[in-house]
Structures are given as C-alpha cells and as structure tokens.
PDB file of N, CA and C in Angstrom:
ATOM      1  N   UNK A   1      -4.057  50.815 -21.576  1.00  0.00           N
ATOM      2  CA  UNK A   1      -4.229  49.680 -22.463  1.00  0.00           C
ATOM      3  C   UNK A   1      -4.684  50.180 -23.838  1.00  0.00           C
ATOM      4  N   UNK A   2      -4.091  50.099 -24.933  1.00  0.00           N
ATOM      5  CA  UNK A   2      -4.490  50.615 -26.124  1.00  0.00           C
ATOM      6  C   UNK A   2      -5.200  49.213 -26.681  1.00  0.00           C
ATOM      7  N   UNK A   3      -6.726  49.706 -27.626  1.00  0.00           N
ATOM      8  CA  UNK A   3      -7.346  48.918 -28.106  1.00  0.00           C
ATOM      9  C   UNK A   3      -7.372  49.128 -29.558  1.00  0.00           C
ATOM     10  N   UNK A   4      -6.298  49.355 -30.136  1.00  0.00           N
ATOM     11  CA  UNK A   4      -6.028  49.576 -31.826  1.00  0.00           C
ATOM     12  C   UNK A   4      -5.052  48.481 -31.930  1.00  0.00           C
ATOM     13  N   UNK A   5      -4.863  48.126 -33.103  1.00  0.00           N
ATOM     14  CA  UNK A   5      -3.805  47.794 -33.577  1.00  0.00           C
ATOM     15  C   UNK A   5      -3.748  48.188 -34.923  1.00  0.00           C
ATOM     16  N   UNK A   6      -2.426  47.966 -35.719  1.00  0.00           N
ATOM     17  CA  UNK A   6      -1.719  48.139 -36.847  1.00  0.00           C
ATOM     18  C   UNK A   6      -1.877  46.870 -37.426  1.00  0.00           C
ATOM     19  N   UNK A   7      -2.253  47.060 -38.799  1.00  0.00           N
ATOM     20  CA  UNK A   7      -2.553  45.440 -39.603  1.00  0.00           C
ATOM     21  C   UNK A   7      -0.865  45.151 -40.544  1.00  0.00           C
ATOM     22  N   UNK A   8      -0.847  46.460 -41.083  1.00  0.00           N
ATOM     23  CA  UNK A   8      -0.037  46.529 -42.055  1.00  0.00           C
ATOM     24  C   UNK A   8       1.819  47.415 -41.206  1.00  0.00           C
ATOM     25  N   UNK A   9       2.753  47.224 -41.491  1.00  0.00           N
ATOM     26  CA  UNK A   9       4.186  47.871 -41.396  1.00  0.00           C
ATOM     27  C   UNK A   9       4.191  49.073 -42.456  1.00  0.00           C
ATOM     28  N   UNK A  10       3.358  49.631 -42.852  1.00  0.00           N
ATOM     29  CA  UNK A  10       3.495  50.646 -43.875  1.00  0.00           C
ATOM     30  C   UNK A  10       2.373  52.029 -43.755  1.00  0.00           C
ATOM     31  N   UNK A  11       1.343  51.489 -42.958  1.00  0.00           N
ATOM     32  CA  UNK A  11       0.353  53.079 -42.933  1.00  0.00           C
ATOM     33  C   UNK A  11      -0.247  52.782 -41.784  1.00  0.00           C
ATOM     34  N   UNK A  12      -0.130  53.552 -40.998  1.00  0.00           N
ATOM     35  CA  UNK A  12      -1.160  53.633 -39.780  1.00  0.00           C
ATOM     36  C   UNK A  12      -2.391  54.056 -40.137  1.00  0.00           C
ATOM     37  N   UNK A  13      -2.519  55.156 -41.176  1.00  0.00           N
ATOM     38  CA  UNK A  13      -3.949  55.710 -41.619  1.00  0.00           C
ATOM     39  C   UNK A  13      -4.651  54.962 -42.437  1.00  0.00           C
ATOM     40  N   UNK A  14      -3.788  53.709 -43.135  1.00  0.00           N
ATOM     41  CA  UNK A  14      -4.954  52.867 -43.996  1.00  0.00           C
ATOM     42  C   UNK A  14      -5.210  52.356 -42.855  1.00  0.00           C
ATOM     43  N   UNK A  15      -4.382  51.700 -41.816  1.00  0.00           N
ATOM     44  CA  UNK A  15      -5.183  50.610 -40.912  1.00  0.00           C
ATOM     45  C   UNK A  15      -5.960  51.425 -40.012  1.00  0.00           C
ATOM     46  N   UNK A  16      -6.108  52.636 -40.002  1.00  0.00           N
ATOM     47  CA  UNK A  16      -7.080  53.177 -38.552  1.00  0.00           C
ATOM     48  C   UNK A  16      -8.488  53.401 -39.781  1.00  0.00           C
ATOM     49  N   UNK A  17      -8.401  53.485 -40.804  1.00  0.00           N
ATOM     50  CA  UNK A  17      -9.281  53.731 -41.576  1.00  0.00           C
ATOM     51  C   UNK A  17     -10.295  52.607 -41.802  1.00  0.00           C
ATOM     52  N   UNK A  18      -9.494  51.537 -42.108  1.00  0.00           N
ATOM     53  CA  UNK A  18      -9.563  50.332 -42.494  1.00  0.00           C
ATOM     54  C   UNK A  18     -10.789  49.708 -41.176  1.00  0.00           C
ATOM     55  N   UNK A  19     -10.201  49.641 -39.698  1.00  0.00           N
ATOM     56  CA  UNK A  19     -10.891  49.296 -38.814  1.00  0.00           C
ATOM     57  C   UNK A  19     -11.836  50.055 -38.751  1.00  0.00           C
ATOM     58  N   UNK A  20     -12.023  51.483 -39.359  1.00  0.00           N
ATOM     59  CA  UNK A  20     -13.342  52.007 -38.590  1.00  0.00           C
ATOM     60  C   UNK A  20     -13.995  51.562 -39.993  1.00  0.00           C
ATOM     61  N   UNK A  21     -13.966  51.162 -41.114  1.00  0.00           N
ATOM     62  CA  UNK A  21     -14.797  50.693 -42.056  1.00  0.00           C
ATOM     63  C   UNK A  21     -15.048  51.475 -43.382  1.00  0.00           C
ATOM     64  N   UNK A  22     -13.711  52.989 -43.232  1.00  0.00           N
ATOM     65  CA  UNK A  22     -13.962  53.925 -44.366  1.00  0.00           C
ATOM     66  C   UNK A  22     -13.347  52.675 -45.688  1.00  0.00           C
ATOM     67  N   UNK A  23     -13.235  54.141 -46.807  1.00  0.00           N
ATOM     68  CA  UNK A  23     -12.702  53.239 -48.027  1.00  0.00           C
ATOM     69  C   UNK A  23     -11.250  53.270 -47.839  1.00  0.00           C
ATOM     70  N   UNK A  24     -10.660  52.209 -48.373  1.00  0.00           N
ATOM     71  CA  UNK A  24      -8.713  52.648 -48.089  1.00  0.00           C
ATOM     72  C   UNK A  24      -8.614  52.042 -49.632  1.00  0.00           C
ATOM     73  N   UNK A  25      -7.195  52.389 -50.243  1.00  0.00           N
ATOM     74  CA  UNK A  25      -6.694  52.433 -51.393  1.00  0.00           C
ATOM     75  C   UNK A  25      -5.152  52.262 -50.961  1.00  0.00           C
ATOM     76  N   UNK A  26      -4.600  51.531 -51.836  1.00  0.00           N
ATOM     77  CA  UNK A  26      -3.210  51.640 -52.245  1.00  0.00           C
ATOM     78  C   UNK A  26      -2.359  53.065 -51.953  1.00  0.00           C
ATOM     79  N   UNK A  27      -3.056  54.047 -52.315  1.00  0.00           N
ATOM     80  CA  UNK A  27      -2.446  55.272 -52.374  1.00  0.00           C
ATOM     81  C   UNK A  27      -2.099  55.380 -51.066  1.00  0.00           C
ATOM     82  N   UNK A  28      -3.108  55.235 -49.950  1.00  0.00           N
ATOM     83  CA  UNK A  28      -2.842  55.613 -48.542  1.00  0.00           C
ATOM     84  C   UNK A  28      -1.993  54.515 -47.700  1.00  0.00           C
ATOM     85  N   UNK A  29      -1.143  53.593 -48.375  1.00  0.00           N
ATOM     86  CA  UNK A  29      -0.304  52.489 -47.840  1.00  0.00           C
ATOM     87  C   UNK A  29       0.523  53.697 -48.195  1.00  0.00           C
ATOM     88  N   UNK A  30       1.064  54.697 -48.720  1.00  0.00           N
ATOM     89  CA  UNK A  30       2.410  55.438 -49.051  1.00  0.00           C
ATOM     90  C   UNK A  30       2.716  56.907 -48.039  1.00  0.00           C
ATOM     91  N   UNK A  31       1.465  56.708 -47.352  1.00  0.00           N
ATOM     92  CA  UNK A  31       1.445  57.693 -46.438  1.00  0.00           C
ATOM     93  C   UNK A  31       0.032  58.645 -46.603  1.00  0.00           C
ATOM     94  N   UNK A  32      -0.025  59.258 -45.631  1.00  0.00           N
ATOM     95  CA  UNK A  32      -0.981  60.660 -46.318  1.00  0.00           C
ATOM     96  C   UNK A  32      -0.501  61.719 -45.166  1.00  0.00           C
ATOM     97  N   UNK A  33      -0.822  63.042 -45.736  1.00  0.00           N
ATOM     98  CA  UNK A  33      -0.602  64.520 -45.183  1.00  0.00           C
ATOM     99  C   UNK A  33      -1.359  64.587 -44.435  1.00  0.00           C
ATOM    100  N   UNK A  34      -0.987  65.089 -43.138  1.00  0.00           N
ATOM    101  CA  UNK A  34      -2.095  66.127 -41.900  1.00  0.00           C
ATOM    102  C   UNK A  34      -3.210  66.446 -42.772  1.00  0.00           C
ATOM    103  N   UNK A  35      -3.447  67.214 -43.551  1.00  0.00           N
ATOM    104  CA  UNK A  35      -4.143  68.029 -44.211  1.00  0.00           C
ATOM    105  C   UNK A  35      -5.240  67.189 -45.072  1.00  0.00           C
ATOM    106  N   UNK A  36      -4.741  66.140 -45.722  1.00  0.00           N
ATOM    107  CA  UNK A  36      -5.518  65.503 -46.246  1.00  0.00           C
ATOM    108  C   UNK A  36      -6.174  64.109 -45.549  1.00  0.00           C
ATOM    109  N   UNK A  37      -5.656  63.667 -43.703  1.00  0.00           N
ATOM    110  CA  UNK A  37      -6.477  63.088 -43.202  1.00  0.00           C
ATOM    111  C   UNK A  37      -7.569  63.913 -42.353  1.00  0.00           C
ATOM    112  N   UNK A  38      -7.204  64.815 -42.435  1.00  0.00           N
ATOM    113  CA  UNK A  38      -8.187  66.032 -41.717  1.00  0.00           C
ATOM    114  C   UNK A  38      -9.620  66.194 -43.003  1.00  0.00           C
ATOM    115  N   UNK A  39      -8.988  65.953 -44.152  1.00  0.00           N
ATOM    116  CA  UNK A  39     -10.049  66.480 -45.419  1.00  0.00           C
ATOM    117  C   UNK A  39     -10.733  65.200 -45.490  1.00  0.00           C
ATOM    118  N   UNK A  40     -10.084  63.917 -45.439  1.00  0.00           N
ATOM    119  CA  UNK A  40     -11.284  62.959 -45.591  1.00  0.00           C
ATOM    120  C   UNK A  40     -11.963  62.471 -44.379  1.00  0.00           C
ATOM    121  N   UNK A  41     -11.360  62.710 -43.204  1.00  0.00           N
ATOM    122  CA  UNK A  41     -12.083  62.388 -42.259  1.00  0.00           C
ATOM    123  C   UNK A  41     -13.843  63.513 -42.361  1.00  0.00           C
ATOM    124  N   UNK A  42     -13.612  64.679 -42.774  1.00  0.00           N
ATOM    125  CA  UNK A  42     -14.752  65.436 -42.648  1.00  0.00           C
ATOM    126  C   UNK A  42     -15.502  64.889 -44.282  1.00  0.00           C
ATOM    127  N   UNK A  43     -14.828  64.393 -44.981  1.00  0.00           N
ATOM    128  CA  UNK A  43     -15.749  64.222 -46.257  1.00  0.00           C
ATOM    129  C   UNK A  43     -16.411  62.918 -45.761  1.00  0.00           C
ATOM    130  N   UNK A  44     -15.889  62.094 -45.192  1.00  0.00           N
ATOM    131  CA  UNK A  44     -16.731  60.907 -44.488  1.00  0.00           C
ATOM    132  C   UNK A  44     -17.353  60.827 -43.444  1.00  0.00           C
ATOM    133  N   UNK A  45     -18.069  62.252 -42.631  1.00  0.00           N
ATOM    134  CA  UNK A  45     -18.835  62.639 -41.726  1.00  0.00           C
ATOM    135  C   UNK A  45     -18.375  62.497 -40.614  1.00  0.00           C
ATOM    136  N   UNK A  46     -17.170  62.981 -40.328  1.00  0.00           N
ATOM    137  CA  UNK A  46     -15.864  62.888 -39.118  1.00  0.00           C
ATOM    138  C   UNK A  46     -16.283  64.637 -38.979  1.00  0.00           C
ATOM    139  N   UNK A  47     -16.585  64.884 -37.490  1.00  0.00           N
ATOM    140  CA  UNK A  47     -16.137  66.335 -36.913  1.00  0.00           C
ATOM    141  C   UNK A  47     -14.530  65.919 -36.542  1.00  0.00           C
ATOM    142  N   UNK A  48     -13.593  67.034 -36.956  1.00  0.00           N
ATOM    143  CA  UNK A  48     -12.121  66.965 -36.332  1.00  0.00           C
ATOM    144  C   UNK A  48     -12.063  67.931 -35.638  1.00  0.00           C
ATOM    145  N   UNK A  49     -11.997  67.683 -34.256  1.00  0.00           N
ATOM    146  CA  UNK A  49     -11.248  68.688 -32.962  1.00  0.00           C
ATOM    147  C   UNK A  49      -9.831  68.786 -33.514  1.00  0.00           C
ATOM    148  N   UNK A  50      -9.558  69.910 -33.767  1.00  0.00           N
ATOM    149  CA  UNK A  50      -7.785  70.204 -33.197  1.00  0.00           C
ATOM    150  C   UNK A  50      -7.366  70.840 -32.008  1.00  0.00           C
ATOM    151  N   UNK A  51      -6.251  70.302 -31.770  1.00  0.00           N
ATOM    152  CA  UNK A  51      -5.545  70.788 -30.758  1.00  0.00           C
ATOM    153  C   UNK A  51      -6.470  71.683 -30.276  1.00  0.00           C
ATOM    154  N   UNK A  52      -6.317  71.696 -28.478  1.00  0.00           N
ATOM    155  CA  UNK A  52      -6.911  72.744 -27.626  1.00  0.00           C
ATOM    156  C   UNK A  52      -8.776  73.061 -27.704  1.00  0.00           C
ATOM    157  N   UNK A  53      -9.093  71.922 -28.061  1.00  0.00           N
ATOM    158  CA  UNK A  53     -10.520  71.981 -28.299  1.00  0.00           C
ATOM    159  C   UNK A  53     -10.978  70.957 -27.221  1.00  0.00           C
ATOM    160  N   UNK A  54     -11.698  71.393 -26.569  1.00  0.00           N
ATOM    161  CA  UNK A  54     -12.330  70.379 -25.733  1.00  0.00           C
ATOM    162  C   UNK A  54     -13.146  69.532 -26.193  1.00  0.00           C
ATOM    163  N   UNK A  55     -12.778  67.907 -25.759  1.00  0.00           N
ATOM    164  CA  UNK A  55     -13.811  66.862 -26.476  1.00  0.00           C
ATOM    165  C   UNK A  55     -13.807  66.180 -25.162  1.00  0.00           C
ATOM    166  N   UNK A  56     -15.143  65.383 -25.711  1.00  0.00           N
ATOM    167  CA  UNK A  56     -15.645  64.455 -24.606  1.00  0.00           C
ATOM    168  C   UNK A  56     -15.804  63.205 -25.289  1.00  0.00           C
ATOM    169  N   UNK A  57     -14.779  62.362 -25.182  1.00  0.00           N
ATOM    170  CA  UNK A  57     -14.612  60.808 -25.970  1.00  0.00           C
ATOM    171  C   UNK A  57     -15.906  60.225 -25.701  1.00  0.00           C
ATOM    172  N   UNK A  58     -15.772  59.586 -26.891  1.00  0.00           N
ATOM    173  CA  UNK A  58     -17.002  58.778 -27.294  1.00  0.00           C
ATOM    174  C   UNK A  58     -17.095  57.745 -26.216  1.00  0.00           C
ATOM    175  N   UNK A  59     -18.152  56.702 -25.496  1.00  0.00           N
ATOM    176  CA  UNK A  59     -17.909  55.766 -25.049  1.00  0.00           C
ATOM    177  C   UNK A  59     -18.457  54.426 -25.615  1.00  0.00           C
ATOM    178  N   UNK A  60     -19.590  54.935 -26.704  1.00  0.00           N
ATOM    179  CA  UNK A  60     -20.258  53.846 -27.123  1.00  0.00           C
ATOM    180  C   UNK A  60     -20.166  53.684 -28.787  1.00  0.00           C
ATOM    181  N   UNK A  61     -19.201  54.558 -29.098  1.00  0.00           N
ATOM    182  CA  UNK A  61     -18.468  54.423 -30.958  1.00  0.00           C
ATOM    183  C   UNK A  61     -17.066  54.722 -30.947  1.00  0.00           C
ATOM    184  N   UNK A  62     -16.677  54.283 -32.001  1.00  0.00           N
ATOM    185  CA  UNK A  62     -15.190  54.813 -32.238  1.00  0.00           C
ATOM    186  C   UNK A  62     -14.768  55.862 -32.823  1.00  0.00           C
ATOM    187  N   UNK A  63     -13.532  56.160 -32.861  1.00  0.00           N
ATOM    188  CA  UNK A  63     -13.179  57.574 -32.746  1.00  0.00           C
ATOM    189  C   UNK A  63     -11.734  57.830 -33.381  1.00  0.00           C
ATOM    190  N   UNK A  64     -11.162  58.322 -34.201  1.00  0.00           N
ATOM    191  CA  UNK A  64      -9.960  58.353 -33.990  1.00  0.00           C
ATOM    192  C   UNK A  64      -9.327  60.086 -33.732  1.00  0.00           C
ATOM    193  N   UNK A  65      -7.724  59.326 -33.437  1.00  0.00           N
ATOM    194  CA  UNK A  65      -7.067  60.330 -32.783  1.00  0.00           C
ATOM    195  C   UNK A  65      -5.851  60.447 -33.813  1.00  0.00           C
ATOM    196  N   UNK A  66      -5.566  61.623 -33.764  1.00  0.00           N
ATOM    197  CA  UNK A  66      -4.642  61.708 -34.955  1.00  0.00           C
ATOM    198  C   UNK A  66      -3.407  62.566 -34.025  1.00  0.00           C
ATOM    199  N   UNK A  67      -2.148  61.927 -33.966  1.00  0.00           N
ATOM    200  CA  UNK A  67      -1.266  62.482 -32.935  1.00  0.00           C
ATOM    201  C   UNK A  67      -0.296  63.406 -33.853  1.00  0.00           C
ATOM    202  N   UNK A  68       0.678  63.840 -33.249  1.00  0.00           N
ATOM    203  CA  UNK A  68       1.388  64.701 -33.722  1.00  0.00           C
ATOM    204  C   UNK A  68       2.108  64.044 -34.764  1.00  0.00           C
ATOM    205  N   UNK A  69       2.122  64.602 -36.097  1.00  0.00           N
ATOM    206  CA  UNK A  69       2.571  64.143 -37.355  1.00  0.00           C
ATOM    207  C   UNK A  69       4.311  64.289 -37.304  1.00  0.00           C
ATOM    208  N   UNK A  70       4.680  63.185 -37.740  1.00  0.00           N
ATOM    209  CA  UNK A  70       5.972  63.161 -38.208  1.00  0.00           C
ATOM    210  C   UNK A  70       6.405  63.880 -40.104  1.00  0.00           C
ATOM    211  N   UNK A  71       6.892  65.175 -39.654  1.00  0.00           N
ATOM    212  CA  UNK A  71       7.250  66.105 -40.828  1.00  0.00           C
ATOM    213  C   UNK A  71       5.789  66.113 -41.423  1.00  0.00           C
ATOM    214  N   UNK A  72       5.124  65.678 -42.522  1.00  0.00           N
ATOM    215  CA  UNK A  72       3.760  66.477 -43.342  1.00  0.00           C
ATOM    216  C   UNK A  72       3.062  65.240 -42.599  1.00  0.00           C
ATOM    217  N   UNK A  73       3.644  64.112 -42.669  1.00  0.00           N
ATOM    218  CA  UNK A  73       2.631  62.499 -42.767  1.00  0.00           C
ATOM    219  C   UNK A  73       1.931  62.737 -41.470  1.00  0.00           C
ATOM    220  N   UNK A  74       0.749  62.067 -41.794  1.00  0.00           N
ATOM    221  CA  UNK A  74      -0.063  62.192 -40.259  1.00  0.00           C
ATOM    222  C   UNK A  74       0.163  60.989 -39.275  1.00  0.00           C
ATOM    223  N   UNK A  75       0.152  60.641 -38.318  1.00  0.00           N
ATOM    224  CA  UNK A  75      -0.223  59.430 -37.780  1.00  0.00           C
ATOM    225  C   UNK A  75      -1.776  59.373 -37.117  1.00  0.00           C
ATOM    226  N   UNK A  76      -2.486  58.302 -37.622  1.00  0.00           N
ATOM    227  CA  UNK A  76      -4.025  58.127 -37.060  1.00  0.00           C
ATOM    228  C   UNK A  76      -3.901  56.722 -36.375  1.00  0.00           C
ATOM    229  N   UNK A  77      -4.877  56.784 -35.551  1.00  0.00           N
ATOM    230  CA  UNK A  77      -5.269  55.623 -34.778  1.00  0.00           C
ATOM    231  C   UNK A  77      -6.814  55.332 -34.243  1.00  0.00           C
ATOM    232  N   UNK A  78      -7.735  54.482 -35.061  1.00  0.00           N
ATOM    233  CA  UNK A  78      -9.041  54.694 -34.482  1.00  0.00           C
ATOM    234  C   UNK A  78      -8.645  53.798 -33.261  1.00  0.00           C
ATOM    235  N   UNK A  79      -9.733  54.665 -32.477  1.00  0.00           N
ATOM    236  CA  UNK A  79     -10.079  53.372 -31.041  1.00  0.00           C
ATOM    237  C   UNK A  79     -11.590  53.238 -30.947  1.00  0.00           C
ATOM    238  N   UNK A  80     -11.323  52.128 -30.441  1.00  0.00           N
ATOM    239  CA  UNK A  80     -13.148  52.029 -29.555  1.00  0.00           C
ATOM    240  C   UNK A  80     -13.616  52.180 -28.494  1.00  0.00           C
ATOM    241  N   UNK A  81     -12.611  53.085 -27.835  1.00  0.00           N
ATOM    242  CA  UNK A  81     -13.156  52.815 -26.343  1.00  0.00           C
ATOM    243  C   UNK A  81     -11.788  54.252 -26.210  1.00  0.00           C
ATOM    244  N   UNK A  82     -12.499  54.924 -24.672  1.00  0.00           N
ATOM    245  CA  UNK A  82     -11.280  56.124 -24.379  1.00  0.00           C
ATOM    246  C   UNK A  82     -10.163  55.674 -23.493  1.00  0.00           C
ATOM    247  N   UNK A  83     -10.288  54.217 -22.767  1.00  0.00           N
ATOM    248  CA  UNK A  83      -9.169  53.969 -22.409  1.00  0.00           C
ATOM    249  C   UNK A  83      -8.010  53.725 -22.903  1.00  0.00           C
ATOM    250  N   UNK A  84      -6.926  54.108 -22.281  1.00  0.00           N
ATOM    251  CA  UNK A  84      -5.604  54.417 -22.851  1.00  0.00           C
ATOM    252  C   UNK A  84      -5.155  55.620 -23.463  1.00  0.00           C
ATOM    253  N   UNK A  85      -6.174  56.560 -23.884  1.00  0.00           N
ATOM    254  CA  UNK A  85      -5.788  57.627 -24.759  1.00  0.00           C
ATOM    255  C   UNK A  85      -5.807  58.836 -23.356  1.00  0.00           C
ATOM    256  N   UNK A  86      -6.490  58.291 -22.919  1.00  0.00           N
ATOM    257  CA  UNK A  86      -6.329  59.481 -21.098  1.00  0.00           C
ATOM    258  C   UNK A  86      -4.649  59.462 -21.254  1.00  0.00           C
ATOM    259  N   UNK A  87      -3.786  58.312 -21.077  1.00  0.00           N
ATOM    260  CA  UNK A  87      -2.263  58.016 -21.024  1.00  0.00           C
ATOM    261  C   UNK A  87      -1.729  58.771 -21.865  1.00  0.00           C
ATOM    262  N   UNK A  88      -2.041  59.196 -22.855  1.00  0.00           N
ATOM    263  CA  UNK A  88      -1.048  60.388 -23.752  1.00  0.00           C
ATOM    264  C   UNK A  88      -0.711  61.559 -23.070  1.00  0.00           C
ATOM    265  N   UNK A  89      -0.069  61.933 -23.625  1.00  0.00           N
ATOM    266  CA  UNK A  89       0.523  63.389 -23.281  1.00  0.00           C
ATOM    267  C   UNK A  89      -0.091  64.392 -24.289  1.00  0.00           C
ATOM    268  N   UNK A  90      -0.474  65.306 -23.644  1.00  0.00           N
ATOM    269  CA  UNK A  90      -2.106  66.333 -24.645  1.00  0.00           C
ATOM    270  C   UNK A  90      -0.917  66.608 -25.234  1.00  0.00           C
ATOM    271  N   UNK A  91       0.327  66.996 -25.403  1.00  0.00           N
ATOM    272  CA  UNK A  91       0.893  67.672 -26.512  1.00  0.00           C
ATOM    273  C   UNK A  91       1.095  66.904 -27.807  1.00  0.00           C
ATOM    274  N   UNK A  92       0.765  65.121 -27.745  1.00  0.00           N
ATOM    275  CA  UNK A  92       1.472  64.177 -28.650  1.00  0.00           C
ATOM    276  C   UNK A  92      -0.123  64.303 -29.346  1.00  0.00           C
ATOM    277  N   UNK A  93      -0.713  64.804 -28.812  1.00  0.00           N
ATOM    278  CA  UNK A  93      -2.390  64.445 -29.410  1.00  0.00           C
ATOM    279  C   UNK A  93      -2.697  66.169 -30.449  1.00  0.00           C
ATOM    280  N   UNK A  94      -2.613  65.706 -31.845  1.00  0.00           N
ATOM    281  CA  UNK A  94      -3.200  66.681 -32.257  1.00  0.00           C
ATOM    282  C   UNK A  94      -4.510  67.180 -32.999  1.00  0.00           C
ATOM    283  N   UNK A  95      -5.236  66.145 -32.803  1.00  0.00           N
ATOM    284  CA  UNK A  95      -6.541  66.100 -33.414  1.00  0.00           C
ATOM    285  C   UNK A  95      -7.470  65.032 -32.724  1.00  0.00           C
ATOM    286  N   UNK A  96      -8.565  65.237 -32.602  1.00  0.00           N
ATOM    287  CA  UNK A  96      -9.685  63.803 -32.356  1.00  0.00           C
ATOM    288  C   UNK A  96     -10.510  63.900 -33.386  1.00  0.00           C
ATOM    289  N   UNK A  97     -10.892  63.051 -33.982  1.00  0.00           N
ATOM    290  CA  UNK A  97     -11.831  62.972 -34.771  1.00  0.00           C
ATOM    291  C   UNK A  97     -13.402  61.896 -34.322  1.00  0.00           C
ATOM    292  N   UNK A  98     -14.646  62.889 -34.262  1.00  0.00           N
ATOM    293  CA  UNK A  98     -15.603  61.738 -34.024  1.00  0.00           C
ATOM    294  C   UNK A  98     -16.635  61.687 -34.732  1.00  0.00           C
ATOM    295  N   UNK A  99     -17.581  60.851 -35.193  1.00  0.00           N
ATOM    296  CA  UNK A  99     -18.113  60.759 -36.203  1.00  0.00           C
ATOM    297  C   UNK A  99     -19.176  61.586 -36.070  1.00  0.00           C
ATOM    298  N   UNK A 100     -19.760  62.787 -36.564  1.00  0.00           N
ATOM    299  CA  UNK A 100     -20.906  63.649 -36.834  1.00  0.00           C
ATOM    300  C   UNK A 100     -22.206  62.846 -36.532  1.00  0.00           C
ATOM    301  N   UNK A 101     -22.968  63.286 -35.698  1.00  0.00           N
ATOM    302  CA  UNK A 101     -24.624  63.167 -35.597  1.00  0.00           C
ATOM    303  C   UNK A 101     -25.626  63.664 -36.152  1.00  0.00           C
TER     304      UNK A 101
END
C-alpha cells in the first residue's frame, strides 16, 4: 500500500518535498538531477543512504526514497510509514533519505 501521493503531473520531487514541508520553487516543477536532490536533501538535514547501505526505516517520521532516476532526473517520493516500500525491488531503490538527529 503506498502512502504518498503526487499533487502535481510535472515533478515528483516538488511534491515529495512539498509533503515533507521543505522549500519548493518553480524551478523544481522542471525537474531536478540525482545529484542535486542528493545536495538538498543533505543541506536540509537529510542523511542520504545510497544504494547498498543498510537502513532501518523510520517508523515514527518520514522519509524519502529516491528510486532509480530516469536518464539525470531523479524520482523522489517521501513516505510516512515503511509500508509498501518493503514491495520494491532493492534494485529500483537508489537512495533513502532520513532526516538527521
């Protein structure tokens, strides 16, 4: 059961951003790079696991997961909860991101 949704037909990363409460801009309705959701997730006190890193999902905050990018663009998805993300396939999953303590 996935507990995200998509607000907008144009960015998954403004809307996973958007729900966890960061800042979003116009700019990020046009897409954004692997590289640069990896850079603001840590400038906004996000640890990012990549690939092959062992994590232990959050159960009582949200979290997002950043799956395997189509060509540079990333795809993100915060959730609130780890059900449903067990259902992926570890290869479609290339990042978790959870918020620093």
């Amino acid at each position: 059961m996935m507990d995200y949704s998509n607000k907008t037909n144009l960015s998954c990363v403004y809307d996973a951003f958007e729900r966890a409460g960061l800042p979003v801009d116009e700019s990020i309705l046009n897409g954004v790079t692997i590289d640069d959701v990896f850079s603001l997730l840590e400038r906004y006190g996000y640890t990012v696991y990549r690939e092959g890193a062992n994590v232990i999902l959050p159960s009582d905050e949200g979290f997002f997961v950043i799956r395997t990018p189509q060509n540079e663009f990333a795809h993100a998805e915060y959730h609130i909860s780890p059900e449903g993300v067990a259902d992926y396939p570890s290869e479609s999953i290339c990042a978790i991101a959870i918020k620093a303590v």
